[in-house]
C-alpha atoms as a PDB file:
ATOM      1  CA  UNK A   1      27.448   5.989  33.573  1.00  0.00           C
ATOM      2  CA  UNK A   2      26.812   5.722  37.346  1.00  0.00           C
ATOM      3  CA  UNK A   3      25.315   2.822  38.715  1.00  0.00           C
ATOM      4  CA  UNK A   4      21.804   3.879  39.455  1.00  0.00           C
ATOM      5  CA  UNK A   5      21.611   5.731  36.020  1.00  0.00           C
ATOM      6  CA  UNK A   6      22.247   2.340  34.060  1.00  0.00           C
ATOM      7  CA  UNK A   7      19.444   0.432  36.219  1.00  0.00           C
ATOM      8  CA  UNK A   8      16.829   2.624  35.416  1.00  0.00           C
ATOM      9  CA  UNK A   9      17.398   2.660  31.651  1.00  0.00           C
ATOM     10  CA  UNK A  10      15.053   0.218  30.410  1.00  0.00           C
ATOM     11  CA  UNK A  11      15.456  -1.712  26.746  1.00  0.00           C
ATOM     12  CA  UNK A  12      12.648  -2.151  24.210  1.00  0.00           C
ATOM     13  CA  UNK A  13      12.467  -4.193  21.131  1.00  0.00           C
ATOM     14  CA  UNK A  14      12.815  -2.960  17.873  1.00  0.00           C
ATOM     15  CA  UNK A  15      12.162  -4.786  14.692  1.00  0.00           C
ATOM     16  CA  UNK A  16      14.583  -3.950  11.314  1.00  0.00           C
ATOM     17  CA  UNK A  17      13.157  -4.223   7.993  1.00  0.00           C
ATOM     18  CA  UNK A  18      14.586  -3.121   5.045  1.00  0.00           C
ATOM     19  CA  UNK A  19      13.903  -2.478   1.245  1.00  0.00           C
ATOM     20  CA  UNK A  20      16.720  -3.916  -1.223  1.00  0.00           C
ATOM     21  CA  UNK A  21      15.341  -1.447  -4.357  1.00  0.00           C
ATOM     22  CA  UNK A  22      13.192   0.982  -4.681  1.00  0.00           C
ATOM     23  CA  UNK A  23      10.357  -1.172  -6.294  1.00  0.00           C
ATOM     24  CA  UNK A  24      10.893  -4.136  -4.160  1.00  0.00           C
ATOM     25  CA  UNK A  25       8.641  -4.811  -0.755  1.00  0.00           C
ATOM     26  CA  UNK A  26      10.396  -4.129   2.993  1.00  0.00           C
ATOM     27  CA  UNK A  27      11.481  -7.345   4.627  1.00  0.00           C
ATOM     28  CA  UNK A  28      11.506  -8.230   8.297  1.00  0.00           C
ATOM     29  CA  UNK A  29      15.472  -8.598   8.738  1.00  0.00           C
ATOM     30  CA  UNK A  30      16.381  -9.253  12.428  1.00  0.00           C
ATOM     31  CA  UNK A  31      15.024  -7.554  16.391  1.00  0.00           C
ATOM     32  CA  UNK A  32      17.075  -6.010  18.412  1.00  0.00           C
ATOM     33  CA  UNK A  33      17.000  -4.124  22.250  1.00  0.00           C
ATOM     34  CA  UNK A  34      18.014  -0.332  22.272  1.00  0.00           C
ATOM     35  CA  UNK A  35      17.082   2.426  24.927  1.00  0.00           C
ATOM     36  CA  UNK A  36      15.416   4.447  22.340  1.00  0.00           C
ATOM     37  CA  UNK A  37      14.786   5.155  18.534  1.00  0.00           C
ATOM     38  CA  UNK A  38      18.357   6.527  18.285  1.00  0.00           C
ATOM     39  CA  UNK A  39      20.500   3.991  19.399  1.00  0.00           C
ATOM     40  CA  UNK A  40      18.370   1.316  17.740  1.00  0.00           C
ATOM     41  CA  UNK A  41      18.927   2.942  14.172  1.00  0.00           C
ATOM     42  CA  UNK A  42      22.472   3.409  14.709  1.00  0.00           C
ATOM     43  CA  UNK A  43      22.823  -0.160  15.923  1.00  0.00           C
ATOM     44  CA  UNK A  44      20.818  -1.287  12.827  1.00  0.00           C
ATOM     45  CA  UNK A  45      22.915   0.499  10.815  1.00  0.00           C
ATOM     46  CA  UNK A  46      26.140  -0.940  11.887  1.00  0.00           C
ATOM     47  CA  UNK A  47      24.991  -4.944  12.121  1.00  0.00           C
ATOM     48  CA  UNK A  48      22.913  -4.662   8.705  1.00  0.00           C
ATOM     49  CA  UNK A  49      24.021  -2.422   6.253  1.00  0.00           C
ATOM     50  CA  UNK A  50      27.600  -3.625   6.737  1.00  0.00           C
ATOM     51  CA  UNK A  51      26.127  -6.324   4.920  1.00  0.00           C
ATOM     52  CA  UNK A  52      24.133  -6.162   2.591  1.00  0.00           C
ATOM     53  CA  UNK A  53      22.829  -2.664   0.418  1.00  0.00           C
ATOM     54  CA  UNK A  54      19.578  -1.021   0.576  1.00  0.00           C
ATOM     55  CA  UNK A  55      17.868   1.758  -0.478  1.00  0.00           C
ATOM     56  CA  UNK A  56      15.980   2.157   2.952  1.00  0.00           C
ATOM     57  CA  UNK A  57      15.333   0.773   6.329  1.00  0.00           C
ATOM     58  CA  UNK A  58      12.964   0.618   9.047  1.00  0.00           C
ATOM     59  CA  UNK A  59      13.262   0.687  12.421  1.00  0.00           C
ATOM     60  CA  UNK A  60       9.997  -0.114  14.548  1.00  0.00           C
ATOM     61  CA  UNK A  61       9.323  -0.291  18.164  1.00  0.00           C
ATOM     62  CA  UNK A  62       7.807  -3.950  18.664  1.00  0.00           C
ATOM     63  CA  UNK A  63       5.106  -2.528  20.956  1.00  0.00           C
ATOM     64  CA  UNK A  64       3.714   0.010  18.239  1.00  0.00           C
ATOM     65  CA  UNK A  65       3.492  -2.735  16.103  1.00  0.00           C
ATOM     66  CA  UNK A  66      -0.630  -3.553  15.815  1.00  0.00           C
ATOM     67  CA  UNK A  67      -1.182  -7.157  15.845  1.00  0.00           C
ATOM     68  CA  UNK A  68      -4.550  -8.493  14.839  1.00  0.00           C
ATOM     69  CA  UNK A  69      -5.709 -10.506  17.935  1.00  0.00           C
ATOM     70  CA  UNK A  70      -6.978 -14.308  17.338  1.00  0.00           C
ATOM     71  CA  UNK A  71     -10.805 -13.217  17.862  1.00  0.00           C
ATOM     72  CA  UNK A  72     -10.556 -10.304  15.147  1.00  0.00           C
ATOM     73  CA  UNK A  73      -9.124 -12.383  12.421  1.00  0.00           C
ATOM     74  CA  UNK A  74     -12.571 -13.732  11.257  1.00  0.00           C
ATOM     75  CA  UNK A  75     -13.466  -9.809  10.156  1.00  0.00           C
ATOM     76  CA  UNK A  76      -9.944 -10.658   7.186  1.00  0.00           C
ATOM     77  CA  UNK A  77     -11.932 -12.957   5.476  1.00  0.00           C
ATOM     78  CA  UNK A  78     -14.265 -11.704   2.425  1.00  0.00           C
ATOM     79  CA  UNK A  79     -17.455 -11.043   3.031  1.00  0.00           C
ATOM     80  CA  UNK A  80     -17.833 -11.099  -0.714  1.00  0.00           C
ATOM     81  CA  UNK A  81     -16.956 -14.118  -3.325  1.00  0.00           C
ATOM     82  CA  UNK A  82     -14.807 -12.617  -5.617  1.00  0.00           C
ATOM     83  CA  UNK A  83     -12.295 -15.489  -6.400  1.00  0.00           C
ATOM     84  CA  UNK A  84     -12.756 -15.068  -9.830  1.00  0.00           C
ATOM     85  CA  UNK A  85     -10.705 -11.917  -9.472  1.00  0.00           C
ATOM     86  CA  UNK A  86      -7.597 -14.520  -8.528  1.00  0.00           C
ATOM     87  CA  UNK A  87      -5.443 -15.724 -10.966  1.00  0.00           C
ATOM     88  CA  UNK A  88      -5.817 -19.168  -9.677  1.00  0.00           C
ATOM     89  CA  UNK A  89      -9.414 -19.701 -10.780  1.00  0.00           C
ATOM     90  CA  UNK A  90      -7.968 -19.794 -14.580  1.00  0.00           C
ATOM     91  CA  UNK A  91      -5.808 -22.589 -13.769  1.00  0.00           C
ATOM     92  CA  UNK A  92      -8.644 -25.222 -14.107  1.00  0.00           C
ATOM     93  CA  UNK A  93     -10.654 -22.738 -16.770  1.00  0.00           C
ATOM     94  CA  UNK A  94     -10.753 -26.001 -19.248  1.00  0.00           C
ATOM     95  CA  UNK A  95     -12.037 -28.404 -17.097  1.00  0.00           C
ATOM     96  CA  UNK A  96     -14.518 -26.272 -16.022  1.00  0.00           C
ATOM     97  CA  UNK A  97     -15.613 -25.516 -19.838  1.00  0.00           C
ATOM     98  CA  UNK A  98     -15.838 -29.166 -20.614  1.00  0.00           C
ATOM     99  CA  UNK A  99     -17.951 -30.054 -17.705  1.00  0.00           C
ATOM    100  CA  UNK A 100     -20.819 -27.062 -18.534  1.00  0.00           C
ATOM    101  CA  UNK A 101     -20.211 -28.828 -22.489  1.00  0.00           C
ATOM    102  CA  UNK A 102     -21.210 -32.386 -21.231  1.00  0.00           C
ATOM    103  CA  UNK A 103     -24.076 -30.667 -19.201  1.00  0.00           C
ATOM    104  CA  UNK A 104     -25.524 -29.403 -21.745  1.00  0.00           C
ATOM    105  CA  UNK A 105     -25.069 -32.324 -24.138  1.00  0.00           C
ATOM    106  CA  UNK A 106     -26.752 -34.182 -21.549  1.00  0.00           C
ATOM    107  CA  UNK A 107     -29.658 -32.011 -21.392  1.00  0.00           C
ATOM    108  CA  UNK A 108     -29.891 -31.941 -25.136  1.00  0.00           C
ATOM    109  CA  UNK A 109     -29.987 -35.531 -25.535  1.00  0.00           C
ATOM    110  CA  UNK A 110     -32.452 -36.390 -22.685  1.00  0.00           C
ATOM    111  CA  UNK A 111     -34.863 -33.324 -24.175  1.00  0.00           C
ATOM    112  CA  UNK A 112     -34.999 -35.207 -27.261  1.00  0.00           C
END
């Protein structure tokens, strides 16, 4: 490659994730700089899956990643209260029972 070919090639990021099994979730593995789609796959190939196996593998440009920006993250939260829908509200499910109990034991006794 001539000089003045090789300084115009510019580099981008790429992010590698891959899946382990089929029913498992993609993982963010490592970033790397390639001239284009290509070369970044083939690169990705050759450092990763030398490695470890998978059943499939992504290769992402960084900048076509969407990041939420700091002043859109308050439109993630719920607008809703559904955290009875979470498992974690169960984990205090007795507790909760025996205060309502002595509540209303309360009430009975002062009504009398």
């Amino acid at each position: 490659m001539s000089e003045q070919t090789n300084s115009k090639q510019t580099f981008d990021v790429y992010e590698v994730f891959s899946q382990r099994t089929h029913t498992s979730s993609f993982a963010h593995q490592f970033s790397l700089l390639a001239p284009n789609h290509e070369v970044a796959m083939t690169m990705a190939r050759e450092n990763f899956l030398r490695r470890d196996a998978v059943v499939n593998i992504w290769v992402v440009k960084r900048d076509d990643i969407y990041v939420c920006p700091p002043e859109e993250r308050q439109y993630l939260e719920r607008l809703d209260n559904k955290a009875y829908r979470e498992t974690k509200g169960y984990g205090d499910l007795q507790s909760k029972w025996r205060a309502h109990r002595e509540r209303y034991e309360q009430n009975q006794t002062n009504n009398q």
